[in-house]
Protein backbone atom coordinates (compact mmCIF):
# COMPACT_ATOMS: atom_id res chain seq x y z
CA UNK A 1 128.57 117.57 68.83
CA UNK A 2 125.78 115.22 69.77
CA UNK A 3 127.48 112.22 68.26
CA UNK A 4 130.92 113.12 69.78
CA UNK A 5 128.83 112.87 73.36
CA UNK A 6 126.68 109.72 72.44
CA UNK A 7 129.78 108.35 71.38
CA UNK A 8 131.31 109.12 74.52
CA UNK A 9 128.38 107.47 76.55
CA UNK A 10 129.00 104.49 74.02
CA UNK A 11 132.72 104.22 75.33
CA UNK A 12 131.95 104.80 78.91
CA UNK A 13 129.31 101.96 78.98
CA UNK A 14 131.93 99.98 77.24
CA UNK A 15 134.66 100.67 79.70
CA UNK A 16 132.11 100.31 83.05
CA UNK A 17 131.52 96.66 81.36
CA UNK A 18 135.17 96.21 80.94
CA UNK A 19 136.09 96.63 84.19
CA UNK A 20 133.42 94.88 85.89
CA UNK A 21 134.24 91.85 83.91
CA UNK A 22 137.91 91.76 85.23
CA UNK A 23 137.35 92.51 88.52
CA UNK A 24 134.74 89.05 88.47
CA UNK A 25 137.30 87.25 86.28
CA UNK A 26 140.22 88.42 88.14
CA UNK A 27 138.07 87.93 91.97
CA UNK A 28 141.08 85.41 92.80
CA UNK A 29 144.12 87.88 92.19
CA UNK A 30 142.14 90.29 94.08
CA UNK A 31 141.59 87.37 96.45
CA UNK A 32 145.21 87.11 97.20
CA UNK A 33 145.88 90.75 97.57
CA UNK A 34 143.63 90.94 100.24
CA UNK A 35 145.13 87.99 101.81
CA UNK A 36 148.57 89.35 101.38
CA UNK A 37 147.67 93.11 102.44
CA UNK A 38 145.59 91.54 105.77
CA UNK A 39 148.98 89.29 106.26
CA UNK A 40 151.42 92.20 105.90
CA UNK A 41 149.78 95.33 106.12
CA UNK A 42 150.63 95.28 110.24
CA UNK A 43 153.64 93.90 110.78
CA UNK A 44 155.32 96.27 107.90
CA UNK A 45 153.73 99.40 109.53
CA UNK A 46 154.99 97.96 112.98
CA UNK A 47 158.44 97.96 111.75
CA UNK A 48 158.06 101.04 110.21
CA UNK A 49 157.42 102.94 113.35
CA UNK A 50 160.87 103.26 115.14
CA UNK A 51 162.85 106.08 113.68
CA UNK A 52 165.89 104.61 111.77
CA UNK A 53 168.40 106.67 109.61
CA UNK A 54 168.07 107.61 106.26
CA UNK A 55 169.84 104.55 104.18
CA UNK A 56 168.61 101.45 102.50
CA UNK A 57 167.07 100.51 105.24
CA UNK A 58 165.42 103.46 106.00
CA UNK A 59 164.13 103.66 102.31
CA UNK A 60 163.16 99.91 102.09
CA UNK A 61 160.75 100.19 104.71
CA UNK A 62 158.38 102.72 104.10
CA UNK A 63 158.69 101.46 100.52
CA UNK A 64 157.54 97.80 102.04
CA UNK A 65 154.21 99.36 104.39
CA UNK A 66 153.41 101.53 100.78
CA UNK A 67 153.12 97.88 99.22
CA UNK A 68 150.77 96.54 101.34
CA UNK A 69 149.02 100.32 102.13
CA UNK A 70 145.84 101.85 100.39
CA UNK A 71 146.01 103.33 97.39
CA UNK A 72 143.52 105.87 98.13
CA UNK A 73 144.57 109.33 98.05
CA UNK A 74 143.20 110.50 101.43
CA UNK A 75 144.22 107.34 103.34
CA UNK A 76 148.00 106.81 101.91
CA UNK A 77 148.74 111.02 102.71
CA UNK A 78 147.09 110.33 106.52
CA UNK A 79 149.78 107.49 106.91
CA UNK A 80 152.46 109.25 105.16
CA UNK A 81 151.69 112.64 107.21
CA UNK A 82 151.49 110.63 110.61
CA UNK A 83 155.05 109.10 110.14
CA UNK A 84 156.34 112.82 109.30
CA UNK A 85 154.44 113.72 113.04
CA UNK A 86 156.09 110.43 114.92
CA UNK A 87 159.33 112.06 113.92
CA UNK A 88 160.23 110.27 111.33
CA UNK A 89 161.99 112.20 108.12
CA UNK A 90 160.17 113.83 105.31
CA UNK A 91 162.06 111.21 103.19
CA UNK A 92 160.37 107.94 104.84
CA UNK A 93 157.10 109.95 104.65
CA UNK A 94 157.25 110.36 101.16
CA UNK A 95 158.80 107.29 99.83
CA UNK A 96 156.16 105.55 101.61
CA UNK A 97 153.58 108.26 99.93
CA UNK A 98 154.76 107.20 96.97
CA UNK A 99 155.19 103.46 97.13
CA UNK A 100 151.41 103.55 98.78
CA UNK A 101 149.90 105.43 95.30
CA UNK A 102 152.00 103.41 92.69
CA UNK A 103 153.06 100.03 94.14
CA UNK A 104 150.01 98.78 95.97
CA UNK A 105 149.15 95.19 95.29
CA UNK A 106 145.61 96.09 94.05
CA UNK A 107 146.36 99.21 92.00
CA UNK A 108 149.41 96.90 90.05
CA UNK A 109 146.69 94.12 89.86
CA UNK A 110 143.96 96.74 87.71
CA UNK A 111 147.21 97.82 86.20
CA UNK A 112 148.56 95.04 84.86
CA UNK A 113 144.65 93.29 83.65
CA UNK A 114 144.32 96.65 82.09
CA UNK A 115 147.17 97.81 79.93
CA UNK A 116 149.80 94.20 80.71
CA UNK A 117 152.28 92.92 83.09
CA UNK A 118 154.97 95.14 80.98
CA UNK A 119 153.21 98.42 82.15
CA UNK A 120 152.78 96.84 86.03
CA UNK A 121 156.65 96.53 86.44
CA UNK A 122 157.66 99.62 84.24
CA UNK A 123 155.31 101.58 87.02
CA UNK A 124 157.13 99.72 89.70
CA UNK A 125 160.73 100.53 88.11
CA UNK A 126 159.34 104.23 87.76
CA UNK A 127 158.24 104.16 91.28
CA UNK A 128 161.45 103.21 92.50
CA UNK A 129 163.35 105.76 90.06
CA UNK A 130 160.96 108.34 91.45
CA UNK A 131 161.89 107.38 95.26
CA UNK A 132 165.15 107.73 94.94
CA UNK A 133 165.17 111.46 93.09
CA UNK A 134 163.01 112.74 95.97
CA UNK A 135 165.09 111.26 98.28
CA UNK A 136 168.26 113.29 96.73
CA UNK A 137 166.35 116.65 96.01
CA UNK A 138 165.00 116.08 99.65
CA UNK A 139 168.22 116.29 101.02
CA UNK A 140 169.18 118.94 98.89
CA UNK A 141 166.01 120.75 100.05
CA UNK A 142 166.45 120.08 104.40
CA UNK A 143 162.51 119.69 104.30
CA UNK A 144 161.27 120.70 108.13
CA UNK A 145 158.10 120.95 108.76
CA UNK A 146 156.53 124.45 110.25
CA UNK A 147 156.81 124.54 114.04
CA UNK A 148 154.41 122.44 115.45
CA UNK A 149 152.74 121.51 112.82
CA UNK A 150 153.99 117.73 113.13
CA UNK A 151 154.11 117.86 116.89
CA UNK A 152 150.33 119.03 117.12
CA UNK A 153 149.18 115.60 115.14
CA UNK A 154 146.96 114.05 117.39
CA UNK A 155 149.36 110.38 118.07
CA UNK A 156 146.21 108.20 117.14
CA UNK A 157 146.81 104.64 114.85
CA UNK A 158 146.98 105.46 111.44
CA UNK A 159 144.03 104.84 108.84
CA UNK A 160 145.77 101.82 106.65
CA UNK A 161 145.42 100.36 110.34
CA UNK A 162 141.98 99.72 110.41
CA UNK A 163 142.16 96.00 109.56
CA UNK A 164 141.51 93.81 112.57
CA UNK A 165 144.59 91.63 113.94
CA UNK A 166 144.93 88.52 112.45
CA UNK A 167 147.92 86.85 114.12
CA UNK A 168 148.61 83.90 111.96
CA UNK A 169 147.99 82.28 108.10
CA UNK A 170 145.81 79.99 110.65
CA UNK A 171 143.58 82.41 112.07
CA UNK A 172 143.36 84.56 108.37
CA UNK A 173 142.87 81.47 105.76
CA UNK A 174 140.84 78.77 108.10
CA UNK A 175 138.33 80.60 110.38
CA UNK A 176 134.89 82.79 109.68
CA UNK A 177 136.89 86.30 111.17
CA UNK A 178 139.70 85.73 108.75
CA UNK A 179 137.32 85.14 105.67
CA UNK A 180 134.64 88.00 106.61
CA UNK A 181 137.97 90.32 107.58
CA UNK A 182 139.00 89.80 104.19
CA UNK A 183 135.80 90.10 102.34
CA UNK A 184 135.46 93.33 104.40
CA UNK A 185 138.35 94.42 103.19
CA UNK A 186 137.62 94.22 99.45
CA UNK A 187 134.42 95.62 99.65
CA UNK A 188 136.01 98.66 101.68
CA UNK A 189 138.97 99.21 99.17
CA UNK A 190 136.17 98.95 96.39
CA UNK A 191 133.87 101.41 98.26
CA UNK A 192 136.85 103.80 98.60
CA UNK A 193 137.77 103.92 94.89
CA UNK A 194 134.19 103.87 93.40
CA UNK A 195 134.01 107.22 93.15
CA UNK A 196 136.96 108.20 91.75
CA UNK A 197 136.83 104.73 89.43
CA UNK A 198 133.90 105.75 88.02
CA UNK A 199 135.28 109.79 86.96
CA UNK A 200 138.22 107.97 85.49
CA UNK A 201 135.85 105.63 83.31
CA UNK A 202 134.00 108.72 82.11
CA UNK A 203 136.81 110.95 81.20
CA UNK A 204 138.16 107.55 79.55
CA UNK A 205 135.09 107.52 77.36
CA UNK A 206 135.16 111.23 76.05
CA UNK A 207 138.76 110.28 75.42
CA UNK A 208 138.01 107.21 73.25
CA UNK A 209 135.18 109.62 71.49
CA UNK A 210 138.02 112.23 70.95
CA UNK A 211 140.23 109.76 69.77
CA UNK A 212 138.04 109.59 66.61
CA UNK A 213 138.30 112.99 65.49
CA UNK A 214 140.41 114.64 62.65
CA UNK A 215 142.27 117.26 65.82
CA UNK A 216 143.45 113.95 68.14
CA UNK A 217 145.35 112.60 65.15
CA UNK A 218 147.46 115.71 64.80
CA UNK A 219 147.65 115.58 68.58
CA UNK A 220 148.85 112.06 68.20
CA UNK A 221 151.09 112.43 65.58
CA UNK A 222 153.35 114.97 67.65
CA UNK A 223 153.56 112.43 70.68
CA UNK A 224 153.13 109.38 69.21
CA UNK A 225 156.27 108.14 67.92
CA UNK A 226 158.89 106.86 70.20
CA UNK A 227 161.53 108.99 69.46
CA UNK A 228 163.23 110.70 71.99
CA UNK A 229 161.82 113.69 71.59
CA UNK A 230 158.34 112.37 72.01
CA UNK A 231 159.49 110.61 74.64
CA UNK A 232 160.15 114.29 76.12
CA UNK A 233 157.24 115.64 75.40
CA UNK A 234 155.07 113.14 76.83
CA UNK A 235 156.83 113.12 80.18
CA UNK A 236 157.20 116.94 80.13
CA UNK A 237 152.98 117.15 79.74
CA UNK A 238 151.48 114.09 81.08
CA UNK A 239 151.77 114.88 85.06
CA UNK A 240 150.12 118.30 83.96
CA UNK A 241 147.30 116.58 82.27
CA UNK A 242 147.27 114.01 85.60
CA UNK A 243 147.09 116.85 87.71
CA UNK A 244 144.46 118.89 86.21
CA UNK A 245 141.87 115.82 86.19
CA UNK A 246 141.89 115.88 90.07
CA UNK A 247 141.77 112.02 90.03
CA UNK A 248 143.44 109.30 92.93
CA UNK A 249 145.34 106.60 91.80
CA UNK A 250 143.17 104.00 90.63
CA UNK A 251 140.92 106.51 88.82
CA UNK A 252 143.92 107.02 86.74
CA UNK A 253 143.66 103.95 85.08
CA UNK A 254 140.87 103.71 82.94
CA UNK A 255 142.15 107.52 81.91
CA UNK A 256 145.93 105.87 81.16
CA UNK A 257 143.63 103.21 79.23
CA UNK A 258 142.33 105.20 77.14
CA UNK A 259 145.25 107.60 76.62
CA UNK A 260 147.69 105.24 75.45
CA UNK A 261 145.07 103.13 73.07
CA UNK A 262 144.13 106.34 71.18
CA UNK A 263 147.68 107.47 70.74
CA UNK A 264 147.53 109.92 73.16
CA UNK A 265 150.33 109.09 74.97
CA UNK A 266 153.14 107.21 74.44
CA UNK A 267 154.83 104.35 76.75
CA UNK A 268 156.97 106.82 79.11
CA UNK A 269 154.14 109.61 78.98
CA UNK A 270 151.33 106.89 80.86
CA UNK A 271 154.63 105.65 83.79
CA UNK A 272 154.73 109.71 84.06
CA UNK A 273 151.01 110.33 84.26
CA UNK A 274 150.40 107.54 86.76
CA UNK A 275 153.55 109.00 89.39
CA UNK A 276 152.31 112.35 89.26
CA UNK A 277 149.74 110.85 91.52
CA UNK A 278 151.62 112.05 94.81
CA UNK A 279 151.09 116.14 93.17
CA UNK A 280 147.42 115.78 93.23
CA UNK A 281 146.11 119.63 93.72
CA UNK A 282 145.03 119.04 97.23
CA UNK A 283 148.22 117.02 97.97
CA UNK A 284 149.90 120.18 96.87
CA UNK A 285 147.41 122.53 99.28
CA UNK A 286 148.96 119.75 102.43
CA UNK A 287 152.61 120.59 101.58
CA UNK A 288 152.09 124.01 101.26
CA UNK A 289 150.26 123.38 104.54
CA UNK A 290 153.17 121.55 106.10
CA UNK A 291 156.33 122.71 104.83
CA UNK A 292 155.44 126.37 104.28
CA UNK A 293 154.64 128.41 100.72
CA UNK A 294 157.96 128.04 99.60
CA UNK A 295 158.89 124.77 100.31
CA UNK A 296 155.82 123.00 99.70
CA UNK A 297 155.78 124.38 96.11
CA UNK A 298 159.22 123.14 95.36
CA UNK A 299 158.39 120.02 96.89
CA UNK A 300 155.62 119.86 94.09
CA UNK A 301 158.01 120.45 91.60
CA UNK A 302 160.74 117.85 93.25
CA UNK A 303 157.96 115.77 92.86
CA UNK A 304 157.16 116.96 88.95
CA UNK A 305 160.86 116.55 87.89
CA UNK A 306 160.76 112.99 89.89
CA UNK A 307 157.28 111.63 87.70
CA UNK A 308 159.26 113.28 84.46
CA UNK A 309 162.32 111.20 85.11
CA UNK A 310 160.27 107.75 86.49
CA UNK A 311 158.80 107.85 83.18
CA UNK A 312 161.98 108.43 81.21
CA UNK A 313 163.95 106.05 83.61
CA UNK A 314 161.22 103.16 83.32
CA UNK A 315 161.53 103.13 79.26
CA UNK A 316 165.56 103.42 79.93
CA UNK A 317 165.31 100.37 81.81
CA UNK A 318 163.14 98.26 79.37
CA UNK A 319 165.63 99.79 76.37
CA UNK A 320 168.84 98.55 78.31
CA UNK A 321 166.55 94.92 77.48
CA UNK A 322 166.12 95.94 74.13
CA UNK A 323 162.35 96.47 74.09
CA UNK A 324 159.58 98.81 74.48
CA UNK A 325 156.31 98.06 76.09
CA UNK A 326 153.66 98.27 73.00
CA UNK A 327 149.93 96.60 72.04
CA UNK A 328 150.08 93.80 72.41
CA UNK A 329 151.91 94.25 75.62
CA UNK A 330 153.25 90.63 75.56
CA UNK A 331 157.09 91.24 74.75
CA UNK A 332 157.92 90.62 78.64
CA UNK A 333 155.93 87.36 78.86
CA UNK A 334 157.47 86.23 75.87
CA UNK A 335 160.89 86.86 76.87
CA UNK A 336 160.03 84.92 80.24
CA UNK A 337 158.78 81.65 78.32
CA UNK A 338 162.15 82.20 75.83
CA UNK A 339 163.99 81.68 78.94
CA UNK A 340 162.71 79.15 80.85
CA UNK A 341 162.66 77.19 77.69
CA UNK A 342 166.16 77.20 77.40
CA UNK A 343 166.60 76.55 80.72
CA UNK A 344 164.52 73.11 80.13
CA UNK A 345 166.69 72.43 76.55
């Protein structure tokens, strides 16, 4: 037992050096995020605000403001729960819940340095599978809130508002506010997910310690291959491991890491893990809150079935291509310079 935990600090010390190296090699993607988030983040929400009916439209924008939003777990459900209290449908409130803790320019960016590009769109193409299955079991459901539970929501600007107003790529690339408002803003996105960064990077280490003993390669062997069954399993479990480890969205990642390098979990198994984001426990306590007992659990498990089938859907996707995200994860990238090649030929 005490070299399963001094391996475990060996990992996490590993890991807490792995991820401060690509967040100082990777300061200019992070850079631009901040750039486009400052750029965006506004506007989208602005459009956002009037009411519109539920169709592409209505989708595409709370799906845009989630983009540009915060990936942390307190601030995206604040946004999400004010648009449900400005009237707007439970369906904008939680695609844009969902977009805001999987499609964030930041939590792609750790995403993609992490694990590869392949698993940064295959979360996006999960995302956007998951979006549209709430959106039908919504419907299915008639979600209303308890009586005055939305209309007692103090009307006050939303938290992924609290970016000063920067009015043109003028004012936000050439002048001292723009650079400190956008130096600010890293340091305050960073602040936000410290905590939760750093539980991620220690569960990730007493992973990578487990994933030397005799018991993880039987536990590997059942989900590792990818088979359809295994496939199954691993986007039956994972949102039940996500959920009991009580973590936000970025802390997910080192945990993801860490899972899919042992063999703990297969391709569709991490896309599943990562969505199941939006049923964090106390997410869970604010539907039950909002909708009611009944309805807020069976929004949870609209939301379960959804991360099952974003997993599934995501390696569906990449199959129709004729590949499977793997390590290396370079099959995308080398697909991309196959193409333009040819186009150059």
């Amino acid at each position: 037992m005490t070299l399963f935990w001094k391996g475990a600090s060996f990992f996490t010390f590993e890991l807490f050096k792995f991820m401060a190296l690509f967040y100082t090699v990777w300061g200019p993607g992070f850079f631009v995020a901040a750039v486009l988030t400052m750029r965006f983040r506004r506007p989208s929400w602005e459009r956002l605000r009037p009411r519109s009916p539920i169709s592409k439209l209505g989708i595409w924008r709370p799906i845009q403001a989630g983009i540009v939003g915060s990936a942390d777990r307190e601030t995206s459900l604040q946004a999400a729960w004010e648009l449900l209290a400005g009237g707007h449908s439970p369906t904008t409130s939680f695609a844009y819940l969902i977009a805001s803790r999987n499609m964030t320019i930041h939590f792609l960016a750790i995403f993609a340095l992490s694990l590869g590009a392949e698993f940064a769109v295959g979360q996006v193409l999960g995302a956007l599978v998951m979006i549209g299955l709430v959106a039908l079991g919504l419907a299915w459901l008639q979600l209303k809130p308890l009586t005055g539970t939305a209309t007692n929501v103090e009307q006050r600007p939303p938290p992924v508002l609290d970016l000063p107003l920067l009015p043109s790529w003028r004012t936000l690339l050439f002048s001292w506010k723009g650079w400190w408002a956008m130096l600010g803003f890293m340091g305050q996105e960073a602040w936000r997910f410290a905590p939760t960064l750093g539980a991620g990077i220690i569960l990730a280490g007493i992973i990578f310690a487990a994933g030397l003993q005799p018991w993880w390669i039987i536990f590997a062997g059942i989900v590792g291959p990818g088979t359809l069954a295994s496939d199954l399993v691993n986007s039956l479990v994972s949102p039940a491991i996500s959920m009991t480890m009580f973590l936000s969205p970025v802390g997910n990642l080192p945990v993801v890491h860490a899972l899919f390098k042992t063999d703990g979990l297969s391709y569709p198994g991490i896309i599943s893990f990562c969505l199941a984001s939006s049923i964090h426990p106390q997410d869970v306590r604010a539907y039950v809150k909002t909708f009611g007992r009944r309805q807020g659990l069976i929004v949870a498990c609209i939301l379960y079935g959804a991360a099952v089938l974003g997993g599934l859907g995501s390696t569906w996707v990449y199959a129709v291509f004729g590949f499977r995200p793997h390590l290396p994860p370079l099959e995308l990238m080398k697909r991309l310079l196959t193409d333009l090649g040819s186009l150059f030929k």
